[in-house]
N, C-alpha and C. Protein backbone atom coordinates (compact mmCIF):
# COMPACT_ATOMS: atom_id res chain seq x y z
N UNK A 1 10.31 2.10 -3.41
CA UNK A 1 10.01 0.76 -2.93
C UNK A 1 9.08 0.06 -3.91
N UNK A 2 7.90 1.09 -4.64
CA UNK A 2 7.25 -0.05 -5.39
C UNK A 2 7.69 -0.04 -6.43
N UNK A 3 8.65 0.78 -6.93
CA UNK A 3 9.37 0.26 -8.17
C UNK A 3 10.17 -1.60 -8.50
N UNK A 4 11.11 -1.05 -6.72
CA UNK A 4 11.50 -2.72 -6.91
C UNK A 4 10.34 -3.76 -6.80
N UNK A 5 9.60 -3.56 -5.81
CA UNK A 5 8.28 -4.85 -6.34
C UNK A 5 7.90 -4.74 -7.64
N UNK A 6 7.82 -3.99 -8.07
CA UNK A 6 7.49 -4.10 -9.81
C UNK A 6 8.63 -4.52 -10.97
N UNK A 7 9.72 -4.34 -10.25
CA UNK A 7 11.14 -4.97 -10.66
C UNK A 7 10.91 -6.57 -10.57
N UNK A 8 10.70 -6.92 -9.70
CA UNK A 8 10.50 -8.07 -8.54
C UNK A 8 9.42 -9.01 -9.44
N UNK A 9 8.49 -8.52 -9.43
CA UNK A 9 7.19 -9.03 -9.94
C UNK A 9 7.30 -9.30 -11.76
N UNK A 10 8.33 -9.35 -12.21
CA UNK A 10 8.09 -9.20 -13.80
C UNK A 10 8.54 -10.96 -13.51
N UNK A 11 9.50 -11.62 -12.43
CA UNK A 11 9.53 -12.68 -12.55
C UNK A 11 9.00 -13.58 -11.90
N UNK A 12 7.67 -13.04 -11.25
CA UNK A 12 6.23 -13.88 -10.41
C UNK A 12 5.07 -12.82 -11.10
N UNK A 13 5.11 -13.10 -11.94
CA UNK A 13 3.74 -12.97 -12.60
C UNK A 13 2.19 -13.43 -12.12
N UNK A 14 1.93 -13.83 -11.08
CA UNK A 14 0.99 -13.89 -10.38
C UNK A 14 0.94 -12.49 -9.33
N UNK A 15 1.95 -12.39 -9.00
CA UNK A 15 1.64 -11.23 -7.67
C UNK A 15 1.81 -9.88 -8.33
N UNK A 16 0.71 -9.12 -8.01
CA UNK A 16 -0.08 -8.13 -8.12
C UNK A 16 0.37 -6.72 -7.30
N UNK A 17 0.68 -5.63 -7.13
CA UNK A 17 1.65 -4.68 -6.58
C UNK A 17 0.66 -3.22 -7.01
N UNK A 18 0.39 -2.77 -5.56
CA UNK A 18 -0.32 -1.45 -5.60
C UNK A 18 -0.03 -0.43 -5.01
N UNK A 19 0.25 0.94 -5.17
CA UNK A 19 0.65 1.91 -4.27
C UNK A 19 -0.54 2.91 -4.12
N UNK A 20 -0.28 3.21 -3.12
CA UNK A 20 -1.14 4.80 -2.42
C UNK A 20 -0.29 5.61 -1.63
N UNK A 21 -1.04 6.77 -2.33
CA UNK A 21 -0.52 7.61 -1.44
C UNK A 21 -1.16 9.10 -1.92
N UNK A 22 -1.29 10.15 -0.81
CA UNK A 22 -1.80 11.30 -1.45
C UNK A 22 -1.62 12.08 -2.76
N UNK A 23 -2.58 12.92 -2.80
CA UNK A 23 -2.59 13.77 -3.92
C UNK A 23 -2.98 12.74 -5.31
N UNK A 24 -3.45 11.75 -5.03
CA UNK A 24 -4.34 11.03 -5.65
C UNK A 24 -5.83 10.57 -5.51
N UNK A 25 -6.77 10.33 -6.33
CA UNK A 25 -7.92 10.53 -5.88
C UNK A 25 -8.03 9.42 -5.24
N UNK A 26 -8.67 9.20 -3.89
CA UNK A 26 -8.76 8.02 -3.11
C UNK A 26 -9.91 6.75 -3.59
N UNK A 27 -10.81 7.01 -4.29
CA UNK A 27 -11.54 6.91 -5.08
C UNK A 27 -10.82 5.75 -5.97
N UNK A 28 -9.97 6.00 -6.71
CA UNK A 28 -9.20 5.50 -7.51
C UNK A 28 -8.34 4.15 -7.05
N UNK A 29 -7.76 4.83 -5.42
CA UNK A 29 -7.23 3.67 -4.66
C UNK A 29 -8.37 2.59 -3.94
N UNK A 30 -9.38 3.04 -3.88
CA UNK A 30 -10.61 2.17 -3.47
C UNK A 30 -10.83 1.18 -4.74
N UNK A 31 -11.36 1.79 -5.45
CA UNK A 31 -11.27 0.92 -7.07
C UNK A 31 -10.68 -0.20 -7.20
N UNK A 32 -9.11 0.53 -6.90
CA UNK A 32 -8.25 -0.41 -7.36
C UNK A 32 -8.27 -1.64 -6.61
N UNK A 33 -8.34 -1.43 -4.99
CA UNK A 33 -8.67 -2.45 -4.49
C UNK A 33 -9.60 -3.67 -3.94
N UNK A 34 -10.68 -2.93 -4.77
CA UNK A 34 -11.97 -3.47 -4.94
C UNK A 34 -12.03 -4.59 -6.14
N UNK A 35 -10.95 -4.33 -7.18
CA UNK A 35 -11.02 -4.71 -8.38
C UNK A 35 -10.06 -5.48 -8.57
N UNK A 36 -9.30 -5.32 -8.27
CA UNK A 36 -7.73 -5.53 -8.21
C UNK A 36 -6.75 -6.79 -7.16
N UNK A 37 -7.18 -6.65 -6.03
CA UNK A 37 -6.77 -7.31 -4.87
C UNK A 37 -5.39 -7.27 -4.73
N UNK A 38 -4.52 -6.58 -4.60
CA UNK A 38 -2.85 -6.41 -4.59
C UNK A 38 -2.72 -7.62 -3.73
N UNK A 39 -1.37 -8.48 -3.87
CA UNK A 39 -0.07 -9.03 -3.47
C UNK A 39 0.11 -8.40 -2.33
N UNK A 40 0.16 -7.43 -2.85
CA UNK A 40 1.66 -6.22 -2.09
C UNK A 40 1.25 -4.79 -2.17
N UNK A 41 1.17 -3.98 -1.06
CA UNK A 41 0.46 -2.75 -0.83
C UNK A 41 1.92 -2.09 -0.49
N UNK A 42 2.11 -1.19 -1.02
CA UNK A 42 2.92 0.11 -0.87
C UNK A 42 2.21 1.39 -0.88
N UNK A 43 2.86 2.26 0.01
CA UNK A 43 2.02 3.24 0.60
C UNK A 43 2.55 4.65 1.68
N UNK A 44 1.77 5.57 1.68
CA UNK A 44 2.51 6.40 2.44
C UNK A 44 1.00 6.26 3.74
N UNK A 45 1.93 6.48 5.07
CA UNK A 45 1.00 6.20 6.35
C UNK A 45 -0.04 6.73 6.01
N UNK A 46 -0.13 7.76 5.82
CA UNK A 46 -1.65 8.55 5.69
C UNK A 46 -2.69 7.59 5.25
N UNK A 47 -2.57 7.47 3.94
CA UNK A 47 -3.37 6.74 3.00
C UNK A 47 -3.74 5.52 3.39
N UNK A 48 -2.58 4.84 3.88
CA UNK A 48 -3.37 3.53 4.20
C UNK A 48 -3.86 3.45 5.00
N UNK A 49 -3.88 4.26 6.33
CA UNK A 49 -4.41 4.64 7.53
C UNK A 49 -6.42 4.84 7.12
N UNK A 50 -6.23 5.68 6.58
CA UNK A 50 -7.39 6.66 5.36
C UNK A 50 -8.33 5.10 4.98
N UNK A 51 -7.51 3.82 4.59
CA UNK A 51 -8.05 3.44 3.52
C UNK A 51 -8.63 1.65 4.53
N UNK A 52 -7.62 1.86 5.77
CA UNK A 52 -7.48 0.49 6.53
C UNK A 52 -9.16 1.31 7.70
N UNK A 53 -9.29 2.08 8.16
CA UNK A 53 -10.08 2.92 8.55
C UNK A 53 -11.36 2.83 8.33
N UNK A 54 -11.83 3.42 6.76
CA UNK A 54 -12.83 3.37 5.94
C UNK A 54 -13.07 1.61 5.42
N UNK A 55 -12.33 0.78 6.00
CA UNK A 55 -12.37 -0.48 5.74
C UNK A 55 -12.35 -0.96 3.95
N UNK A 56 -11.70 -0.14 3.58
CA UNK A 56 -11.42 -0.48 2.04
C UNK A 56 -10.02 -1.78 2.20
N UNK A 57 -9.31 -1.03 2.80
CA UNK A 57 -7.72 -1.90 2.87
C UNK A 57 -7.93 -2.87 4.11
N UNK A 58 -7.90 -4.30 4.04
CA UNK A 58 -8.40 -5.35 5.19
C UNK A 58 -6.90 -5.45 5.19
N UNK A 59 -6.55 -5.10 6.84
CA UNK A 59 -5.44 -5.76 7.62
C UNK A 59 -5.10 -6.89 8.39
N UNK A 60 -6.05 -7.77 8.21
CA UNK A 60 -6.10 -9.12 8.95
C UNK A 60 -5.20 -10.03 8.80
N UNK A 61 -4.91 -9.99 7.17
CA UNK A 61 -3.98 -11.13 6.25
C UNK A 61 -2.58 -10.70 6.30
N UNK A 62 -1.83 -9.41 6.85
CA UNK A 62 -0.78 -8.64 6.32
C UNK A 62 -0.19 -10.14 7.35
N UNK A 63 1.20 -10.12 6.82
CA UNK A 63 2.49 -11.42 7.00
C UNK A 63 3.41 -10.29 7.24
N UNK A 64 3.95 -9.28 6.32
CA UNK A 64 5.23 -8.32 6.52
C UNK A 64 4.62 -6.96 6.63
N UNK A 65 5.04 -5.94 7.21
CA UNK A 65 4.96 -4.89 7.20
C UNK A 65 5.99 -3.79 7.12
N UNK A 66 6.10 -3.03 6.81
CA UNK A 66 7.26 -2.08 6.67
C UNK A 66 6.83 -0.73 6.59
N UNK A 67 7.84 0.43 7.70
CA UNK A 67 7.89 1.27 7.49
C UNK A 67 8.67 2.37 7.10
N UNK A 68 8.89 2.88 5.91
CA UNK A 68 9.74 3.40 4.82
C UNK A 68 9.93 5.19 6.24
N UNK A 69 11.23 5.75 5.79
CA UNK A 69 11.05 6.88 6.81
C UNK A 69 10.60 6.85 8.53
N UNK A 70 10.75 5.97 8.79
CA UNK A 70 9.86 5.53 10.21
C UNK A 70 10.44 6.49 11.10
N UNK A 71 12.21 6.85 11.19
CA UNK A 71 12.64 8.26 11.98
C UNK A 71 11.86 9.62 11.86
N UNK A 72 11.29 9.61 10.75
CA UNK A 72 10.66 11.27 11.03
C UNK A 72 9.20 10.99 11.24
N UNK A 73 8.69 9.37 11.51
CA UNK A 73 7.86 10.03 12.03
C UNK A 73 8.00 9.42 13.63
N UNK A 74 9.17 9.08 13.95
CA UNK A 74 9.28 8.95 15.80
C UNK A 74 9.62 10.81 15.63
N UNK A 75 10.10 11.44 15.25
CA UNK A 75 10.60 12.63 15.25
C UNK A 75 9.27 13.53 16.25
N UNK A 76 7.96 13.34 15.92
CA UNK A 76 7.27 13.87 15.75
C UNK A 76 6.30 13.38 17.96
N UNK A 77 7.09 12.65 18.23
CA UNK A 77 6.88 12.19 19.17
C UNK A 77 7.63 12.56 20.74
């Protein structure tokens, strides 16, 4: 998925495209969004959960949301 926003984005050069997700230092994803301010957040639940939580990632402004795999995790229910 954030490949095509980064596909996407070579012809809106203003919007800005960030991913998270584990096994990366979170640290790094804080940074980024401290520094950075993404467009467009791509992500695996955990992380942004992790990151919307610790109040790094502000959910107030989100317009679209999407959930990539969303069957395995009703699976789990």
């Amino acid at each position: 998925i954030c490949n095509e926003f980064e596909r996407f984005s070579t012809y809106l050069t203003d919007i800005k495209v960030a991913v998270f997700y584990g096994g990366v230092s979170i640290k790094i994803h804080k940074d980024l969004l401290k520094n950075e301010c993404p467009h467009i957040v791509v992500g695996t639940p955990g992380r942004i959960l992790a990151l919307a939580r610790e109040k790094d990632l502000s959910l107030k402004n989100v317009r679209h949301f999407i959930l990539d795999e969303c069957d395995k995790m009703l699976e789990s229910l």
